[in-house]
N, C-alpha and C. Protein backbone atom coordinates (compact mmCIF):
# COMPACT_ATOMS: atom_id res chain seq x y z
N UNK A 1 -8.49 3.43 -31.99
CA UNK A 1 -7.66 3.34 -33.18
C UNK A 1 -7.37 1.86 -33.44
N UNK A 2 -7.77 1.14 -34.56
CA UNK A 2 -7.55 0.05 -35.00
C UNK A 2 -6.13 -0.25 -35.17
N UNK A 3 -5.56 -1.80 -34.79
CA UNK A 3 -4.53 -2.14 -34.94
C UNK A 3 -4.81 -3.36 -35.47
N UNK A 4 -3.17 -3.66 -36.27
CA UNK A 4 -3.14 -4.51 -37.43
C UNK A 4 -1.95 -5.73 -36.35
N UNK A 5 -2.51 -6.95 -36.48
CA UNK A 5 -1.85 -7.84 -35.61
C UNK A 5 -0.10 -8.71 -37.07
N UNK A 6 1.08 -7.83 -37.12
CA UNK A 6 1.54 -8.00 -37.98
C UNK A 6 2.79 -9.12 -37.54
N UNK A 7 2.24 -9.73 -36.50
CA UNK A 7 3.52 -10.68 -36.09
C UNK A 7 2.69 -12.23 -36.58
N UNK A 8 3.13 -13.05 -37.51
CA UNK A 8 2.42 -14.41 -37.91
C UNK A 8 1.78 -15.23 -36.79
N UNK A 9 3.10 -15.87 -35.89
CA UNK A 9 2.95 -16.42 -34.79
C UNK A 9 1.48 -16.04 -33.68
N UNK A 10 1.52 -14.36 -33.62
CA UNK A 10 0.58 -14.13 -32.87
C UNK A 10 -1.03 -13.71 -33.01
N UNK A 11 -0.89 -13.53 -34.67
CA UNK A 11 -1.98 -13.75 -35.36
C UNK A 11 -2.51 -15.35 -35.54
N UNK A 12 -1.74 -16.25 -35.83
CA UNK A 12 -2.66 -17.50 -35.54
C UNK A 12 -2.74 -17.95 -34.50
N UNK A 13 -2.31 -17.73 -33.01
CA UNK A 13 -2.65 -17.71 -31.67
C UNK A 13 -4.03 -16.86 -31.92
N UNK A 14 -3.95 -15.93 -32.34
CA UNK A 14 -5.37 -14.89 -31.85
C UNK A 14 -6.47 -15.74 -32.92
N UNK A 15 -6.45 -16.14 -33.86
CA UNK A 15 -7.19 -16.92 -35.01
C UNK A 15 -7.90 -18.29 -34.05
N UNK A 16 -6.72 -19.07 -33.60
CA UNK A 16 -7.08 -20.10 -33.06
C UNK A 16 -7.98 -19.91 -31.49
N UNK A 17 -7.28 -18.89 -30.78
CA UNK A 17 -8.29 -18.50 -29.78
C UNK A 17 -9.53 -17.91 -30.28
N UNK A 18 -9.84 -17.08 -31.09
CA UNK A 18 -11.58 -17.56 -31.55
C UNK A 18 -11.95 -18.63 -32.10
N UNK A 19 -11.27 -19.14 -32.92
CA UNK A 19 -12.14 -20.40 -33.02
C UNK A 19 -12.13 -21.67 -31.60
N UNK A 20 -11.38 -21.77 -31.10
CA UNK A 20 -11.91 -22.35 -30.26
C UNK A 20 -12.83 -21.84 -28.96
N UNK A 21 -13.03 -20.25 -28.88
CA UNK A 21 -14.43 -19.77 -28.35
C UNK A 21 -15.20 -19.64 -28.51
N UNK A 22 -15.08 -19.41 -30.24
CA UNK A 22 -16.69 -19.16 -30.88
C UNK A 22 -16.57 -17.52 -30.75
N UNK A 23 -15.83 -16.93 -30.55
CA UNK A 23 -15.70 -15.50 -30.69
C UNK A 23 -14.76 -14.93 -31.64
N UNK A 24 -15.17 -13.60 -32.38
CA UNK A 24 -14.46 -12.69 -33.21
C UNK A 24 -12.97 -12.63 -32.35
N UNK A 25 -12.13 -12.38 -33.59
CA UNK A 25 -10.72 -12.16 -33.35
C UNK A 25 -10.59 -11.25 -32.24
N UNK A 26 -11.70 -10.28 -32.63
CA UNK A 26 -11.31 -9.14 -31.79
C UNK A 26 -11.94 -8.91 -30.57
N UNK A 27 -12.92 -9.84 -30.22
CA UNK A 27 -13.46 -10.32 -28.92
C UNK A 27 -12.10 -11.33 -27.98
N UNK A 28 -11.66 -12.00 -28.66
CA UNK A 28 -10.90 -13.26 -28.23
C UNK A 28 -9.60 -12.46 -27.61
N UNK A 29 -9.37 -11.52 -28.33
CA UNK A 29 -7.68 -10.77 -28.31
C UNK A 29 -8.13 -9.90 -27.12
N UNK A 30 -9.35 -9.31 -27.28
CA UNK A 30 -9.92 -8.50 -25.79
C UNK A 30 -9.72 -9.16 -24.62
N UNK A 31 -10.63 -9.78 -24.69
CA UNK A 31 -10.75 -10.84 -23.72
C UNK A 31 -9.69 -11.62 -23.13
N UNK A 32 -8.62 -11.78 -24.06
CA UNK A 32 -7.52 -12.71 -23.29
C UNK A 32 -6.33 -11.79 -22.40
N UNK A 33 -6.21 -10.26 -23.26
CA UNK A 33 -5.66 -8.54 -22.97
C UNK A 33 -6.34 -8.80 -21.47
N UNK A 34 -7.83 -8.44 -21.20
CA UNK A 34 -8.36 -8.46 -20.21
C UNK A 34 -7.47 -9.08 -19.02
N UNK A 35 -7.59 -10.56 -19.11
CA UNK A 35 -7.45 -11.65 -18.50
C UNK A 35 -6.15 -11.54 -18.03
N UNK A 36 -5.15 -11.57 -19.18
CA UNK A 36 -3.72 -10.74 -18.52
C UNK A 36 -3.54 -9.28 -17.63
N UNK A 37 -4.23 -8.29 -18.04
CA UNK A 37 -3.82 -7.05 -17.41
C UNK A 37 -4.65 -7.52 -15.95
N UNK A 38 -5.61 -8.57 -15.73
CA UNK A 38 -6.23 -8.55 -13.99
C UNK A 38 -5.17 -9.24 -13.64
N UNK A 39 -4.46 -10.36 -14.11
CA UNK A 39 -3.84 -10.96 -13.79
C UNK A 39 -2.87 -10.49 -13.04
N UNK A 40 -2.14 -9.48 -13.73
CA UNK A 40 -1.07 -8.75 -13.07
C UNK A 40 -1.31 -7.41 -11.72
N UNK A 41 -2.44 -7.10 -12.64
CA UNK A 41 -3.32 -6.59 -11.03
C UNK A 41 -3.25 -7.48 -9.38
N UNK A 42 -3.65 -8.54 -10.08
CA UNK A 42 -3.69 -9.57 -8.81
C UNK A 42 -2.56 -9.80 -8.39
N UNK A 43 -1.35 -10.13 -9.13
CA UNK A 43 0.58 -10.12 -8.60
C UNK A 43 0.65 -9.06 -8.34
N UNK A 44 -0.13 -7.89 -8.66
CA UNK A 44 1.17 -7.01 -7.47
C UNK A 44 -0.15 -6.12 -6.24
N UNK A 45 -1.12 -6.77 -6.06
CA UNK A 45 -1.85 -6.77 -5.26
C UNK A 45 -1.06 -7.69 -3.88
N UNK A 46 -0.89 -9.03 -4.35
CA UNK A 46 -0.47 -10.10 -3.27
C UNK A 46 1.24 -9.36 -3.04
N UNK A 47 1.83 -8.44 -3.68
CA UNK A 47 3.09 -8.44 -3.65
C UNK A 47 3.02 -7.41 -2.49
N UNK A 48 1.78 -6.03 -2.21
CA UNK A 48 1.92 -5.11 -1.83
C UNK A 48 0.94 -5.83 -0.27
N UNK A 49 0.06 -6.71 -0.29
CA UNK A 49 -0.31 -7.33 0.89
C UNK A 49 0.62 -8.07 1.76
N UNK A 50 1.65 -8.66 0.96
CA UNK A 50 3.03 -9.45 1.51
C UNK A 50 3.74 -8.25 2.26
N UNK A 51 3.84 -7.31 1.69
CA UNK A 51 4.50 -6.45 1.90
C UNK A 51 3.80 -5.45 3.37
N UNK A 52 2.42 -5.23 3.31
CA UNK A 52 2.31 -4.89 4.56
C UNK A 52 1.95 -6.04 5.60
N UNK A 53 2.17 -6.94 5.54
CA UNK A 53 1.37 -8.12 6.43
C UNK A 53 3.45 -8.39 7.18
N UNK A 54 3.97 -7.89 6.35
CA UNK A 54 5.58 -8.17 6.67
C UNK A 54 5.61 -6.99 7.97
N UNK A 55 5.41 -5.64 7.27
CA UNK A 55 5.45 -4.39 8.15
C UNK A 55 4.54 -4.54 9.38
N UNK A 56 3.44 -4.89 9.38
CA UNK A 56 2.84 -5.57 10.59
C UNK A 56 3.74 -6.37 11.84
N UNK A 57 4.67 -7.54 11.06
CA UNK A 57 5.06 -8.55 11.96
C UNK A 57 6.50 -7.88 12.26
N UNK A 58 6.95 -6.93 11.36
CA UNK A 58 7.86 -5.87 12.17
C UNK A 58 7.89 -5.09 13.44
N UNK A 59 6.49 -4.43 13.15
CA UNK A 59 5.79 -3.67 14.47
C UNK A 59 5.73 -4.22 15.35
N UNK A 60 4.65 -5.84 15.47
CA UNK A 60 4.71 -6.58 16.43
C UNK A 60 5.93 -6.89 17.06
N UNK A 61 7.16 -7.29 16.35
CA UNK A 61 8.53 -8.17 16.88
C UNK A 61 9.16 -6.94 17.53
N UNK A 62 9.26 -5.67 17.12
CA UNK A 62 9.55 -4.63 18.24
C UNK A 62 8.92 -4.39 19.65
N UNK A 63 7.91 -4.47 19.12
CA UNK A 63 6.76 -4.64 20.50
C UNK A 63 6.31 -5.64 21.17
N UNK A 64 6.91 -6.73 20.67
CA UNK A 64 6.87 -7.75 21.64
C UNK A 64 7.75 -8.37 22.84
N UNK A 65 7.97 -8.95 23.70
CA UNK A 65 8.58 -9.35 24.95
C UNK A 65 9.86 -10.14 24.37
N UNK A 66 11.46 -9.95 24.58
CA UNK A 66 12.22 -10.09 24.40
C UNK A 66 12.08 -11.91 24.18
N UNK A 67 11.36 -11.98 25.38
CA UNK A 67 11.56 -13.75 24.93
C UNK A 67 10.75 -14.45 24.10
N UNK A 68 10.03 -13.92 23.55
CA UNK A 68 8.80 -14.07 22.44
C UNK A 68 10.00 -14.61 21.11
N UNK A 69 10.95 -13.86 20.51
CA UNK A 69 11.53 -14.04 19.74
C UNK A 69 12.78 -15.20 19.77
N UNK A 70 13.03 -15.88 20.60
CA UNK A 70 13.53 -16.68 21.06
C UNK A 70 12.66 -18.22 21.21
N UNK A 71 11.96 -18.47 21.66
CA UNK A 71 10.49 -18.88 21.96
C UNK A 71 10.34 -20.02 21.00
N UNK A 72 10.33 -21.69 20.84
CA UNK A 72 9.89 -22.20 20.20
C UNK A 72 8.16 -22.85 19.59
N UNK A 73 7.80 -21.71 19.23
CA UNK A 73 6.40 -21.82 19.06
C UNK A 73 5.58 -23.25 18.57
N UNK A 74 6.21 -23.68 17.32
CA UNK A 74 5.76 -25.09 17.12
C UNK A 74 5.68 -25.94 18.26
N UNK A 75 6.78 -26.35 19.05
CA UNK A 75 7.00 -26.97 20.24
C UNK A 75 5.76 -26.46 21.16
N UNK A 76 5.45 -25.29 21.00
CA UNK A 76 4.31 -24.97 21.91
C UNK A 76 2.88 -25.21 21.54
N UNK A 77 2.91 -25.14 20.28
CA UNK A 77 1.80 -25.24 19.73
C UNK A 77 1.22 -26.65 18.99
N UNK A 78 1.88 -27.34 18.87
CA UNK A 78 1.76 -28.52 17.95
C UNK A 78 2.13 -29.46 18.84
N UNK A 79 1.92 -30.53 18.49
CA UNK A 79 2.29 -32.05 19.39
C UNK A 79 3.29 -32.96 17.90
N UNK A 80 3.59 -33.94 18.72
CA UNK A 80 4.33 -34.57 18.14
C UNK A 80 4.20 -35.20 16.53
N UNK A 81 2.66 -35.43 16.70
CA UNK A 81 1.99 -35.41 15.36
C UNK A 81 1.96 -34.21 14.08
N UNK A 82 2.21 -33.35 14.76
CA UNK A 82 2.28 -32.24 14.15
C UNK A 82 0.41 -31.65 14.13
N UNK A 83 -0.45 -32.50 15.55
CA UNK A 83 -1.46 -31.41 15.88
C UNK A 83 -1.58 -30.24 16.38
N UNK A 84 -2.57 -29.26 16.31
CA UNK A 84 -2.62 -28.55 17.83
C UNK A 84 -2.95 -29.58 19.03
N UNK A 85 -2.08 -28.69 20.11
CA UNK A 85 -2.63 -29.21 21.05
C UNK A 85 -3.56 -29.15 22.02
């Protein structure tokens, strides 16, 4: 079903994005729709990987050795430079 782009502002955004692609209005307005809806795919992809990579280091910190959580790891791991060591 065809739609009529009736807001000014966002009709010469969509005007100016074909002409500066070299593509139809209605290629350009696709294409940029596209580009946004992966976009947001991808934010709540990283939101739901944050989210189990969190539940992971939950599991672990239960299951790990009381003094593990206490434990200054940098100090263990890094040198003064801030290398490994």
């Amino acid at each position: 079903m065809p739609r009529n782009i009736k807001n000014e502002r966002v009709s010469n955004l969509a005007m100016k994005l074909a002409e500066e692609t070299g593509a139809s209005i209605t290629d350009a307005v696709g294409t940029a729709v596209e580009a946004r809806l992966q976009e947001l795919h991808r934010e709540r992809e990283r939101v739901g990987l944050a989210e189990k990579l969190m539940e992971i280091g939950r599991h672990c910190a239960i299951h790990a050795p009381a003094d593990w959580l206490t434990r200054d790891f940098d100090q263990e791991l890094y040198g003064e430079k801030g290398l490994p060591q």
